[in-house]
PDB file of N, CA and C in Angstrom:
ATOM      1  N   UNK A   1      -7.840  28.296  94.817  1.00  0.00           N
ATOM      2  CA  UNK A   1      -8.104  28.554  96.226  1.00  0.00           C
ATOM      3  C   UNK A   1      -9.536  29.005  96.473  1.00  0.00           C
ATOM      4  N   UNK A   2     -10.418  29.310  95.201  1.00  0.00           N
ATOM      5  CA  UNK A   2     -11.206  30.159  95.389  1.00  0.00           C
ATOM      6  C   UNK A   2     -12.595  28.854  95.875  1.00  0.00           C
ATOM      7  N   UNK A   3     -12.504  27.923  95.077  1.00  0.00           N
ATOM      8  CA  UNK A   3     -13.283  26.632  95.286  1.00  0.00           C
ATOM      9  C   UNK A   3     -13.124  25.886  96.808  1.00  0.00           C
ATOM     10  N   UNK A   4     -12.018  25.965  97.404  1.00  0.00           N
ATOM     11  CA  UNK A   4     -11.635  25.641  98.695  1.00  0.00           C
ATOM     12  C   UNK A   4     -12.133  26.849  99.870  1.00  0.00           C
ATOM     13  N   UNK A   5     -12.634  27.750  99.588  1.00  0.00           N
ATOM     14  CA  UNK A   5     -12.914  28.861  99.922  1.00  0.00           C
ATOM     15  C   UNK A   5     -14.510  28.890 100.192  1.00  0.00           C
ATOM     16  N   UNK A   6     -14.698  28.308  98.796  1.00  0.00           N
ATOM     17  CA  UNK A   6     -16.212  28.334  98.502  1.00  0.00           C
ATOM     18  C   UNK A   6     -16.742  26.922  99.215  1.00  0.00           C
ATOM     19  N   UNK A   7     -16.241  26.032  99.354  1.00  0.00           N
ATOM     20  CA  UNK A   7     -16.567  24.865 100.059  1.00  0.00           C
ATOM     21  C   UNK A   7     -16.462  24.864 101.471  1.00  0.00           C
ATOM     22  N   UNK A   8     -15.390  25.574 102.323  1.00  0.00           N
ATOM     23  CA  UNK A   8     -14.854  25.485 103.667  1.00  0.00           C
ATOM     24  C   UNK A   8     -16.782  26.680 103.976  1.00  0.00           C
ATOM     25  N   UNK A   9     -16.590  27.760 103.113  1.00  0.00           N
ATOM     26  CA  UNK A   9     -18.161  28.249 103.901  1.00  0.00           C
ATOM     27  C   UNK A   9     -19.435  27.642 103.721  1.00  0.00           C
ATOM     28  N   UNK A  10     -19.589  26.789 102.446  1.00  0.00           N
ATOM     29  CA  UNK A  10     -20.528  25.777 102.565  1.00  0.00           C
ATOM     30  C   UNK A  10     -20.400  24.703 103.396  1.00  0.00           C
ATOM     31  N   UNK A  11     -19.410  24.430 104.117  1.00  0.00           N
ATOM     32  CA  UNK A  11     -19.143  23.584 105.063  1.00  0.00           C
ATOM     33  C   UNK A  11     -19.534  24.155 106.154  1.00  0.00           C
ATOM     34  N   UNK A  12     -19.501  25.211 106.581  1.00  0.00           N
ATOM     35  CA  UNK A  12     -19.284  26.002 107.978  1.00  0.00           C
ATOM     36  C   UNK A  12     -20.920  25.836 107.879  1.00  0.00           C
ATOM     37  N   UNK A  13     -21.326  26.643 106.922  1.00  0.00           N
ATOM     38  CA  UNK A  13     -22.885  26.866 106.843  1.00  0.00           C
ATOM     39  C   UNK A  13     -23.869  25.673 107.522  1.00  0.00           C
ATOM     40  N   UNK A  14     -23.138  24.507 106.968  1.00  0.00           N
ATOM     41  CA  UNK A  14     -23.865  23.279 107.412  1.00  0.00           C
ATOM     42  C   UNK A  14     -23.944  22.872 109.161  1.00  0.00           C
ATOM     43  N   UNK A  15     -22.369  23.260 108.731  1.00  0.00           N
ATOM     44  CA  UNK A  15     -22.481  22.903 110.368  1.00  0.00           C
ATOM     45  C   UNK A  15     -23.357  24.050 111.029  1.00  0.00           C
ATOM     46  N   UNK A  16     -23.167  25.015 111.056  1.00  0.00           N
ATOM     47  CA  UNK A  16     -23.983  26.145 112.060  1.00  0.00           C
ATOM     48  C   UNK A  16     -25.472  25.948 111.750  1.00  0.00           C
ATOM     49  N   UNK A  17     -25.969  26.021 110.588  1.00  0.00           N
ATOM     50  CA  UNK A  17     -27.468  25.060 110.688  1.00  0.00           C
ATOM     51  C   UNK A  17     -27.573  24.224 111.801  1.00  0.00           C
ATOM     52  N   UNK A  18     -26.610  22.934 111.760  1.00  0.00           N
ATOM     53  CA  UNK A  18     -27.345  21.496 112.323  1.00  0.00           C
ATOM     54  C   UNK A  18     -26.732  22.217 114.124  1.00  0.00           C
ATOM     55  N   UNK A  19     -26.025  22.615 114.513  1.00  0.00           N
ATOM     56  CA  UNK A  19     -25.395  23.418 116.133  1.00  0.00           C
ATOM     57  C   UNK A  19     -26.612  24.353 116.582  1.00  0.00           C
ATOM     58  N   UNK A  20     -26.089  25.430 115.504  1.00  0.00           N
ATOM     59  CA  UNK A  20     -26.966  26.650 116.276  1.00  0.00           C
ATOM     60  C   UNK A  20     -28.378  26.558 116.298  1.00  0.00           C
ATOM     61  N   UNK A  21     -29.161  27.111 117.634  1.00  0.00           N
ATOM     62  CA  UNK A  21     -30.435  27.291 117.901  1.00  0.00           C
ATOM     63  C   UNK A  21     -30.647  28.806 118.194  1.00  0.00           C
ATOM     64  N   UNK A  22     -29.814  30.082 118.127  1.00  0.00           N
ATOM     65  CA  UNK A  22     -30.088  31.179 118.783  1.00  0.00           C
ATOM     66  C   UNK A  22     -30.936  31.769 117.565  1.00  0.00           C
ATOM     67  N   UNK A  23     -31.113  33.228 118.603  1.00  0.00           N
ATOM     68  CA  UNK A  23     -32.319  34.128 118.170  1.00  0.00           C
ATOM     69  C   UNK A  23     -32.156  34.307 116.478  1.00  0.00           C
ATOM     70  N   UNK A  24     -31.275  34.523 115.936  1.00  0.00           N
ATOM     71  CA  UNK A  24     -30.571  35.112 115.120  1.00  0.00           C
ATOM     72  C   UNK A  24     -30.563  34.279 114.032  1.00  0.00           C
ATOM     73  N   UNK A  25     -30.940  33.040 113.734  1.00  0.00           N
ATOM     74  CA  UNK A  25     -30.600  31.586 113.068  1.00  0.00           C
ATOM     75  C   UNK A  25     -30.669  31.647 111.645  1.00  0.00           C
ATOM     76  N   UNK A  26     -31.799  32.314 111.691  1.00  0.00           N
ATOM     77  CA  UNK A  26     -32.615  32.689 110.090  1.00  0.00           C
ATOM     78  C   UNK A  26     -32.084  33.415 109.456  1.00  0.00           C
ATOM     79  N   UNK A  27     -31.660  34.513 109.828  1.00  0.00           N
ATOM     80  CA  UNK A  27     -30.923  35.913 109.371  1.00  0.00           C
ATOM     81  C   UNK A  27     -29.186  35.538 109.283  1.00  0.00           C
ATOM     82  N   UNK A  28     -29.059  34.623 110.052  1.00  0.00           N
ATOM     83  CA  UNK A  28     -27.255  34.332 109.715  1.00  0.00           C
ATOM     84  C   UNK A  28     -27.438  33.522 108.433  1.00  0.00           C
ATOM     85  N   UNK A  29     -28.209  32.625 108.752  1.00  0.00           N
ATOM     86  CA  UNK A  29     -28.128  31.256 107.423  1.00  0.00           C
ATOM     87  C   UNK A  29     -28.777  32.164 106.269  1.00  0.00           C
ATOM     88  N   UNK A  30     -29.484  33.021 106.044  1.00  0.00           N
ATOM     89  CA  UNK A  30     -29.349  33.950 105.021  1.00  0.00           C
ATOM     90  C   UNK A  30     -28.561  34.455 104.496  1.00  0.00           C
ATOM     91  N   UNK A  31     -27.768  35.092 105.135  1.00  0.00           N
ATOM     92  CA  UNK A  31     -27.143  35.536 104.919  1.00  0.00           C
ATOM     93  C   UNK A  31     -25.238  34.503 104.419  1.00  0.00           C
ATOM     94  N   UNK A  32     -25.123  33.515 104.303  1.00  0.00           N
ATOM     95  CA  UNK A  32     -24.411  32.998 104.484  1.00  0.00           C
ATOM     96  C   UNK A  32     -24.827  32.559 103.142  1.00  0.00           C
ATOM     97  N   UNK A  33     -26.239  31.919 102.928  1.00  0.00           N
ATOM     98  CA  UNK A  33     -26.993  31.799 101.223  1.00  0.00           C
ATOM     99  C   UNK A  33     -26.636  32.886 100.364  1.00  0.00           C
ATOM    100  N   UNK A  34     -26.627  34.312 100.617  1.00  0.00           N
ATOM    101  CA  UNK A  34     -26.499  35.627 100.112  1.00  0.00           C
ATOM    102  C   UNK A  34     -25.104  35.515  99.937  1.00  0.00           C
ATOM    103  N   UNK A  35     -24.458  35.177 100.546  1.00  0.00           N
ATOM    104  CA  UNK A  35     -23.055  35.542 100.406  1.00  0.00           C
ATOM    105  C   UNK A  35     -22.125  34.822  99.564  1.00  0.00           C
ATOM    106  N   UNK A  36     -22.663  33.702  99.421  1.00  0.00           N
ATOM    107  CA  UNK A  36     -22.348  32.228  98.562  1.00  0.00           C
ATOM    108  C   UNK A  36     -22.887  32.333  97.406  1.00  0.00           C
ATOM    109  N   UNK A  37     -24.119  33.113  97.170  1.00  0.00           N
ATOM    110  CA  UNK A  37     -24.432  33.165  95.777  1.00  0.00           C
ATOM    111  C   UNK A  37     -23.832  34.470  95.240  1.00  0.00           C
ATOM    112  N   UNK A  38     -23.770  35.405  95.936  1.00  0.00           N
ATOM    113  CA  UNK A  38     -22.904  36.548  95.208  1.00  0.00           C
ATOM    114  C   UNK A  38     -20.882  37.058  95.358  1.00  0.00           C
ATOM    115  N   UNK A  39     -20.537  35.527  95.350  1.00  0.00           N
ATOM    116  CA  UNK A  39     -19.171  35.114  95.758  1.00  0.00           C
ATOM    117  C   UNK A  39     -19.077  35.386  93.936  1.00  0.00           C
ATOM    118  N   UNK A  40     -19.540  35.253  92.862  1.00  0.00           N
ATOM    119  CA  UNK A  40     -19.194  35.361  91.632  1.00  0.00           C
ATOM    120  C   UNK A  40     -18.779  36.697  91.867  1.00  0.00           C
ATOM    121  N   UNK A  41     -19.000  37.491  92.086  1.00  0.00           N
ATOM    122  CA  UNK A  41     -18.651  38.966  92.128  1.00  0.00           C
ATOM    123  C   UNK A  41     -16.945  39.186  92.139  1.00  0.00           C
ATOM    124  N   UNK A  42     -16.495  38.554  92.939  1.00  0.00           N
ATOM    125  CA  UNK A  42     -14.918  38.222  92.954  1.00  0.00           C
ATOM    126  C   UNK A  42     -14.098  37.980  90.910  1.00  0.00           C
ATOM    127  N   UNK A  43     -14.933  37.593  90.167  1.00  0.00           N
ATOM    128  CA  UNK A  43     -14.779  37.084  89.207  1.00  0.00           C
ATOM    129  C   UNK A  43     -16.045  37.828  88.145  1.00  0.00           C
ATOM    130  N   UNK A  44     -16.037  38.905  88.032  1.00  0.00           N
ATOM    131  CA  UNK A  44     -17.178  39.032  87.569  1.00  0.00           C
ATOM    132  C   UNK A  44     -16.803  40.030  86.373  1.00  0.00           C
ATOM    133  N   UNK A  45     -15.740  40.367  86.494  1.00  0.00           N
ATOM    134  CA  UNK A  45     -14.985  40.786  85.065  1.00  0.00           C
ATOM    135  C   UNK A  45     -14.479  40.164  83.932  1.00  0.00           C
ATOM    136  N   UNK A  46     -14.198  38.969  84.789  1.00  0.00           N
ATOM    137  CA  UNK A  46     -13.746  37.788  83.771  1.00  0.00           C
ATOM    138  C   UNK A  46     -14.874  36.945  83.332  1.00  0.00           C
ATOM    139  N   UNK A  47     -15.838  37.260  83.832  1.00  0.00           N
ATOM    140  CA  UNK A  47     -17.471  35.943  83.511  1.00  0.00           C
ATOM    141  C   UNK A  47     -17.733  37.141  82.324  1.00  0.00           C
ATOM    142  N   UNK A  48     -18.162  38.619  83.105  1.00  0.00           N
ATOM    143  CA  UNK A  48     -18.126  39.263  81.155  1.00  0.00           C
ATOM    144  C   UNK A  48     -17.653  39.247  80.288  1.00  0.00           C
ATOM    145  N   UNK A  49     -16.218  38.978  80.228  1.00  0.00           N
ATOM    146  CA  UNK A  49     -15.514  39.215  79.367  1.00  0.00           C
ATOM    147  C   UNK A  49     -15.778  37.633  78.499  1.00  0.00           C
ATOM    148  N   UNK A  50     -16.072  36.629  78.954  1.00  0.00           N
ATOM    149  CA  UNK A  50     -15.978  35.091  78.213  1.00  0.00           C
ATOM    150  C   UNK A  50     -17.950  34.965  77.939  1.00  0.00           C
ATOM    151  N   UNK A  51     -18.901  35.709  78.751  1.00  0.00           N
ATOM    152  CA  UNK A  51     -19.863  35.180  78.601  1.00  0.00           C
ATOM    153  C   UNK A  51     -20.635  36.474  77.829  1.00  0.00           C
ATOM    154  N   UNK A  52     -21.835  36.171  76.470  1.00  0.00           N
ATOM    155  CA  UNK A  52     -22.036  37.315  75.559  1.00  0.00           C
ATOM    156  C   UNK A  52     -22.840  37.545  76.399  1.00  0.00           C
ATOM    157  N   UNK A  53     -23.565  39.343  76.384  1.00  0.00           N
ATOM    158  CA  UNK A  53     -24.205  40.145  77.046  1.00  0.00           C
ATOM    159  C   UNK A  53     -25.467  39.418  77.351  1.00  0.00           C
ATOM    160  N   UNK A  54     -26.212  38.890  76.500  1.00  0.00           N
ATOM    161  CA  UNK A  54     -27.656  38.421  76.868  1.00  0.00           C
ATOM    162  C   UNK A  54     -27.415  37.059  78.291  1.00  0.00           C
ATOM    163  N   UNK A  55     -25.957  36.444  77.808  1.00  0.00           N
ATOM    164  CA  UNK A  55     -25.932  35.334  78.886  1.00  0.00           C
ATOM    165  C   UNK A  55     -25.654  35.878  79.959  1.00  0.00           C
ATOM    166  N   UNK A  56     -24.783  37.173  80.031  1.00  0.00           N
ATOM    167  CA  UNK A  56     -24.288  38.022  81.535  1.00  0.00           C
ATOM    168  C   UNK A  56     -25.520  38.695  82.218  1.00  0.00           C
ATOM    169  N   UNK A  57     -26.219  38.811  81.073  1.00  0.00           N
ATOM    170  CA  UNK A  57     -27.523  39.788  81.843  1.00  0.00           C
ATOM    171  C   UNK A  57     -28.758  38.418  82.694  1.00  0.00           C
ATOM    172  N   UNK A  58     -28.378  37.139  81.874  1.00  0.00           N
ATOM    173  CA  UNK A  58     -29.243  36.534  82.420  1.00  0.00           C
ATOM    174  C   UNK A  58     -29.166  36.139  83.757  1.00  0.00           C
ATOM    175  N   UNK A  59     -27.774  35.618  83.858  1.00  0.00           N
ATOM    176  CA  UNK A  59     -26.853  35.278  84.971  1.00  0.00           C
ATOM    177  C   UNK A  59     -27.039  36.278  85.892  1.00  0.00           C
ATOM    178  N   UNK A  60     -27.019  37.692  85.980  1.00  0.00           N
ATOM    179  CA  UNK A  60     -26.895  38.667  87.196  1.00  0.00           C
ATOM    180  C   UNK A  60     -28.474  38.870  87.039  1.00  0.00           C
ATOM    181  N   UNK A  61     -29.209  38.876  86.424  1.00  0.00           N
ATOM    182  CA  UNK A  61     -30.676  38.800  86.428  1.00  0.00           C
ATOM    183  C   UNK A  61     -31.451  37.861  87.478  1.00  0.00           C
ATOM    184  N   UNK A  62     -30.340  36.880  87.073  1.00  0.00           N
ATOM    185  CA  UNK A  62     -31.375  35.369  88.074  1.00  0.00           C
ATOM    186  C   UNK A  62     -30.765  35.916  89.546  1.00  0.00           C
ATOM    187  N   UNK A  63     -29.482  36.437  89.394  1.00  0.00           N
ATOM    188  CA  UNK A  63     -29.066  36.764  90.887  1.00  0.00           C
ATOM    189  C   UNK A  63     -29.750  37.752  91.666  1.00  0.00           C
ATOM    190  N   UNK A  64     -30.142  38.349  90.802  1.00  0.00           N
ATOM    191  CA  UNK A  64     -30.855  39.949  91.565  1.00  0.00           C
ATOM    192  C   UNK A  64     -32.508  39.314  92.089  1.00  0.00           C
ATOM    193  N   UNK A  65     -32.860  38.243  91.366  1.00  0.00           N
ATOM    194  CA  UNK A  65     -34.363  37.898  91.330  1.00  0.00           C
ATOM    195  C   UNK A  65     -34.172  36.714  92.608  1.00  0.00           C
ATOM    196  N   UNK A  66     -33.116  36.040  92.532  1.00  0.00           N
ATOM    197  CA  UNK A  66     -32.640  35.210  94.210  1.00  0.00           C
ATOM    198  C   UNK A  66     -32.646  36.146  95.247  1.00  0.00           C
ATOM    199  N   UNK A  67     -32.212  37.077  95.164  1.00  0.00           N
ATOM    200  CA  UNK A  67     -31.962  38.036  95.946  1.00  0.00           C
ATOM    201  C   UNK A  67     -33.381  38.529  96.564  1.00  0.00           C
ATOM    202  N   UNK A  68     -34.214  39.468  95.433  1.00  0.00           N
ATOM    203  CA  UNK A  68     -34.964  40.522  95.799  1.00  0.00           C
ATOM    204  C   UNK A  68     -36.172  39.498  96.193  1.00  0.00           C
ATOM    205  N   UNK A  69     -36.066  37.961  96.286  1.00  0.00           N
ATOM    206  CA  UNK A  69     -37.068  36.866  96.599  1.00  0.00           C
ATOM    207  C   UNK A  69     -36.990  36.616  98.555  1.00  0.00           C
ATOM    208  N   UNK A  70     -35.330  36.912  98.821  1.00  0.00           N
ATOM    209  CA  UNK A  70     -35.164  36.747 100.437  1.00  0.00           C
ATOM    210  C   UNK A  70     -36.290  37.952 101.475  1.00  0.00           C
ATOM    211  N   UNK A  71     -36.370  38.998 100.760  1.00  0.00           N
ATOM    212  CA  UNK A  71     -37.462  39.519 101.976  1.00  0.00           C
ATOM    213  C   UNK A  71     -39.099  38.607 102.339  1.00  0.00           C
ATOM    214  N   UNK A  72     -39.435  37.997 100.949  1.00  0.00           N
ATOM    215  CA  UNK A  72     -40.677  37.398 101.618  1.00  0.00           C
ATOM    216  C   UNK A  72     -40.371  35.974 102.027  1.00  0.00           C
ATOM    217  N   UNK A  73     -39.421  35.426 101.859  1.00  0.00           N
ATOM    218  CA  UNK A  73     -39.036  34.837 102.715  1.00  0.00           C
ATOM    219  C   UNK A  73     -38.722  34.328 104.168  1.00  0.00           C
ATOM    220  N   UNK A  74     -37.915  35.536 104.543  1.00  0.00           N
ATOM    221  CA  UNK A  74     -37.938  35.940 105.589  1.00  0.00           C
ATOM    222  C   UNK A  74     -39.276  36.499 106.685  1.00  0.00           C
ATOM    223  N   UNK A  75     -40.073  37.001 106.208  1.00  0.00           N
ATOM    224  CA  UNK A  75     -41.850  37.377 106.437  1.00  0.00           C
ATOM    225  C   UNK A  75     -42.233  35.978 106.581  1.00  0.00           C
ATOM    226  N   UNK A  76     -42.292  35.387 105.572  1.00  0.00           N
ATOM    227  CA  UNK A  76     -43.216  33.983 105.701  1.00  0.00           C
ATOM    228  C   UNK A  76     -44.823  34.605 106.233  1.00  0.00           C
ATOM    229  N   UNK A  77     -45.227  35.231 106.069  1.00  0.00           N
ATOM    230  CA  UNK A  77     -47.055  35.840 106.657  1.00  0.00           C
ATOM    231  C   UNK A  77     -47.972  35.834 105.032  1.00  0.00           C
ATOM    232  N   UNK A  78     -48.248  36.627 104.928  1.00  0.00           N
ATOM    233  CA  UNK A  78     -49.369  37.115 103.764  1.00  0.00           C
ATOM    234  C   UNK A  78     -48.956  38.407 103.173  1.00  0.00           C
ATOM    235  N   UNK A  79     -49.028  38.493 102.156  1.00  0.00           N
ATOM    236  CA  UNK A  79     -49.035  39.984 101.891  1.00  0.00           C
ATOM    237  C   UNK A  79     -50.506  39.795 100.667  1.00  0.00           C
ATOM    238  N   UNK A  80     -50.987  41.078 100.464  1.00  0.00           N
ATOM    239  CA  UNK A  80     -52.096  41.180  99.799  1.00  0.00           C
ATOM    240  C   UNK A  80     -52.893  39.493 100.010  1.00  0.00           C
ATOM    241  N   UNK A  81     -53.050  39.096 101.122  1.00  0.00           N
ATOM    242  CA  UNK A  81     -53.333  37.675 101.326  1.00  0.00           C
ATOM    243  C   UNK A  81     -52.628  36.595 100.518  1.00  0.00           C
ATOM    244  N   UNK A  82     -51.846  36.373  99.876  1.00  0.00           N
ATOM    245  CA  UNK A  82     -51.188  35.801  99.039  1.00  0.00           C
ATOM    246  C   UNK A  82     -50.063  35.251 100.027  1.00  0.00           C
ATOM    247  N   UNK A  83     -49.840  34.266  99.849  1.00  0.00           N
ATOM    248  CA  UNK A  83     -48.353  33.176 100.879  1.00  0.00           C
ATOM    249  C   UNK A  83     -47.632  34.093 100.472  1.00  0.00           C
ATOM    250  N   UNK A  84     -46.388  34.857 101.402  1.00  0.00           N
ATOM    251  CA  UNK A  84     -44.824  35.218 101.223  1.00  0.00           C
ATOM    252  C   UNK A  84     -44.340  33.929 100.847  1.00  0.00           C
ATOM    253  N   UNK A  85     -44.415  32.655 101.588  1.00  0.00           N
ATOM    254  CA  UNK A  85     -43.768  31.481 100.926  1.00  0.00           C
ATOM    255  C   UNK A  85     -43.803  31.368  99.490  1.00  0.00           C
ATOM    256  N   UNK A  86     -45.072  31.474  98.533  1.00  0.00           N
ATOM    257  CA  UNK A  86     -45.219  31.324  97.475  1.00  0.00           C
ATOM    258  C   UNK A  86     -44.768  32.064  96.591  1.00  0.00           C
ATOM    259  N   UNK A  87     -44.736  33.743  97.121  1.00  0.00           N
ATOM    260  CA  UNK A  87     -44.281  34.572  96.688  1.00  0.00           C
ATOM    261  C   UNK A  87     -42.800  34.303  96.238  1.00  0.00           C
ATOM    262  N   UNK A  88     -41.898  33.994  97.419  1.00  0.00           N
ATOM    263  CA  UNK A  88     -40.604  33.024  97.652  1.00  0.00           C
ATOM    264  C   UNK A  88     -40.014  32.413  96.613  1.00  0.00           C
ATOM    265  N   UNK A  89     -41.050  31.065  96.205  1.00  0.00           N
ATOM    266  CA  UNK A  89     -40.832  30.164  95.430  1.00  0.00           C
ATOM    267  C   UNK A  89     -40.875  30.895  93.885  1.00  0.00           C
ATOM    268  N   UNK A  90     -41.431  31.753  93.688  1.00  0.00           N
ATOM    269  CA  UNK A  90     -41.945  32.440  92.636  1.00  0.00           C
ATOM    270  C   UNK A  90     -40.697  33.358  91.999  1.00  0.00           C
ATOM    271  N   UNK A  91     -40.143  33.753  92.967  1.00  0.00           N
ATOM    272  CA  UNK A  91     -38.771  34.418  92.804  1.00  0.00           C
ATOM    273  C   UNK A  91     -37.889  33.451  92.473  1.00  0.00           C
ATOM    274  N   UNK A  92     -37.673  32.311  93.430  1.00  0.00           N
ATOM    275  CA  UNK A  92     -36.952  31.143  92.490  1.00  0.00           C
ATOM    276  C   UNK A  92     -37.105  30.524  91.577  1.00  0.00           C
ATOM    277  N   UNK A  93     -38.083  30.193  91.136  1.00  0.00           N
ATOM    278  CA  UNK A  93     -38.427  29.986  89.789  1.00  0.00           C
ATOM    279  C   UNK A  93     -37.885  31.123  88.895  1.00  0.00           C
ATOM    280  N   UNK A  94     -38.612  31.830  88.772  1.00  0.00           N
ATOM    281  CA  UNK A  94     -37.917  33.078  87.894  1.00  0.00           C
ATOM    282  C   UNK A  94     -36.082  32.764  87.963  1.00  0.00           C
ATOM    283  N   UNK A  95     -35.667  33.070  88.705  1.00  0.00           N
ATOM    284  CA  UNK A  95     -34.124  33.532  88.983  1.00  0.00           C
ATOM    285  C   UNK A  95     -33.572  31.551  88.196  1.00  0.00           C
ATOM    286  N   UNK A  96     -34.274  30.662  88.329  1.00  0.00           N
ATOM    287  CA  UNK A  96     -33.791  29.181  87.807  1.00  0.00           C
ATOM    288  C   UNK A  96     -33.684  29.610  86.573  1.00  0.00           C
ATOM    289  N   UNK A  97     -35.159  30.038  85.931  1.00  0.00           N
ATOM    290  CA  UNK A  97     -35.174  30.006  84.992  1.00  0.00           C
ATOM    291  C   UNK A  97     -34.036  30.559  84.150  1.00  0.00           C
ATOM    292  N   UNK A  98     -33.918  32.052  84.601  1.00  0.00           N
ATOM    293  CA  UNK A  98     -33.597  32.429  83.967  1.00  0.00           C
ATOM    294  C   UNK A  98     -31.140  32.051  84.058  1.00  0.00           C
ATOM    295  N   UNK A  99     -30.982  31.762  85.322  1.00  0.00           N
ATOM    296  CA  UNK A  99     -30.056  30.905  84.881  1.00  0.00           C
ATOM    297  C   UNK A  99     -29.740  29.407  84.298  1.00  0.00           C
ATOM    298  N   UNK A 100     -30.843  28.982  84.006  1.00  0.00           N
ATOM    299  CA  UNK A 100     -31.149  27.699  83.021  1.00  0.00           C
ATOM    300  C   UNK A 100     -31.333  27.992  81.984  1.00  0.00           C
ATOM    301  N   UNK A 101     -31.544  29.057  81.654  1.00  0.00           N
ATOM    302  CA  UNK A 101     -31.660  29.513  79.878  1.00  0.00           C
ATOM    303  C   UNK A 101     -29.667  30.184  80.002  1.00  0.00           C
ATOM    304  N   UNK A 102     -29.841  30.849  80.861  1.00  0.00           N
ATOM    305  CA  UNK A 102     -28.062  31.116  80.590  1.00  0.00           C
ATOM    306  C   UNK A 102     -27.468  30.172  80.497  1.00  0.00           C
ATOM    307  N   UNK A 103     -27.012  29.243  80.956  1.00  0.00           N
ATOM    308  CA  UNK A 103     -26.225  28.069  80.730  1.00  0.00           C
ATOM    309  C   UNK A 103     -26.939  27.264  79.635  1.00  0.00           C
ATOM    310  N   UNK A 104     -28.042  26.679  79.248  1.00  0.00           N
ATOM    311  CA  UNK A 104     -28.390  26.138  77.929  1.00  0.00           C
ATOM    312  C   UNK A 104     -27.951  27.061  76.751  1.00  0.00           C
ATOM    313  N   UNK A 105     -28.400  28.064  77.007  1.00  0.00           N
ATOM    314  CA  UNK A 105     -28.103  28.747  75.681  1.00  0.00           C
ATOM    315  C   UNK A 105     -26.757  29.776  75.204  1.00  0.00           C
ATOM    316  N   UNK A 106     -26.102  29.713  76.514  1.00  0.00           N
ATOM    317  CA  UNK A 106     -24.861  30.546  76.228  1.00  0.00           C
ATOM    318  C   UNK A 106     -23.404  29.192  77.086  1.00  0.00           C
ATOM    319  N   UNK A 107     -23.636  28.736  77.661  1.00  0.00           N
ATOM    320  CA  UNK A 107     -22.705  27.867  77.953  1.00  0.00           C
ATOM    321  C   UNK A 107     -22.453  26.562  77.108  1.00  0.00           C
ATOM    322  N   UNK A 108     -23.532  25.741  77.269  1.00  0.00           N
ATOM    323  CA  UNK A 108     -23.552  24.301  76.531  1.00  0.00           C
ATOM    324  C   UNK A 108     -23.251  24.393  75.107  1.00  0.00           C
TER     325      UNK A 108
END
């Protein structure tokens, strides 16, 4: 049920993207990204218990680094003159990486 769950709000998500135009647009569809990536949490006793510590740490590592990447995002301006966008991308990279080394090296 949990996959039907996880699809019906990636469904919703889509739709309220391509509908909604209000004030608020950015900060819902964030939040809807936020909420979809930390839906493992539901299951997150059982991902430790099957996945070894370095792969669990990588996995909630890349999540925390998705995460702590949405404030300059959201900014989109400059900080220390430097793009928030880039800043952005920089956090995703990191957070790929480091769940692309979890799954190569502790899943496959």
């Amino acid at each position: 049920y949990f996959l039907w769950l996880i699809w019906t709000l990636a469904a919703a998500g889509m739709i309220f993207t391509v509908k909604y135009e209000g004030e608020y647009k950015l900060h819902i569809e964030n939040t809807f990204y936020l909420a979809l990536g930390w839906s493992i949490m539901v299951f997150v006793d059982e991902v430790h218990k099957r996945l070894e510590p370095a792969g669990f740490n990588l996995l909630a590592g890349g999540g925390i680094l998705y995460s702590l990447g949405v404030p300059w995002f959201v900014k989109d301006g400059h900080t220390f003159g430097f793009p928030d966008h880039v800043t952005w991308h920089l956090f995703v990279l990191a957070a790929a990486s480091c769940h692309f080394v979890c799954i190569f090296k502790y899943i496959v």
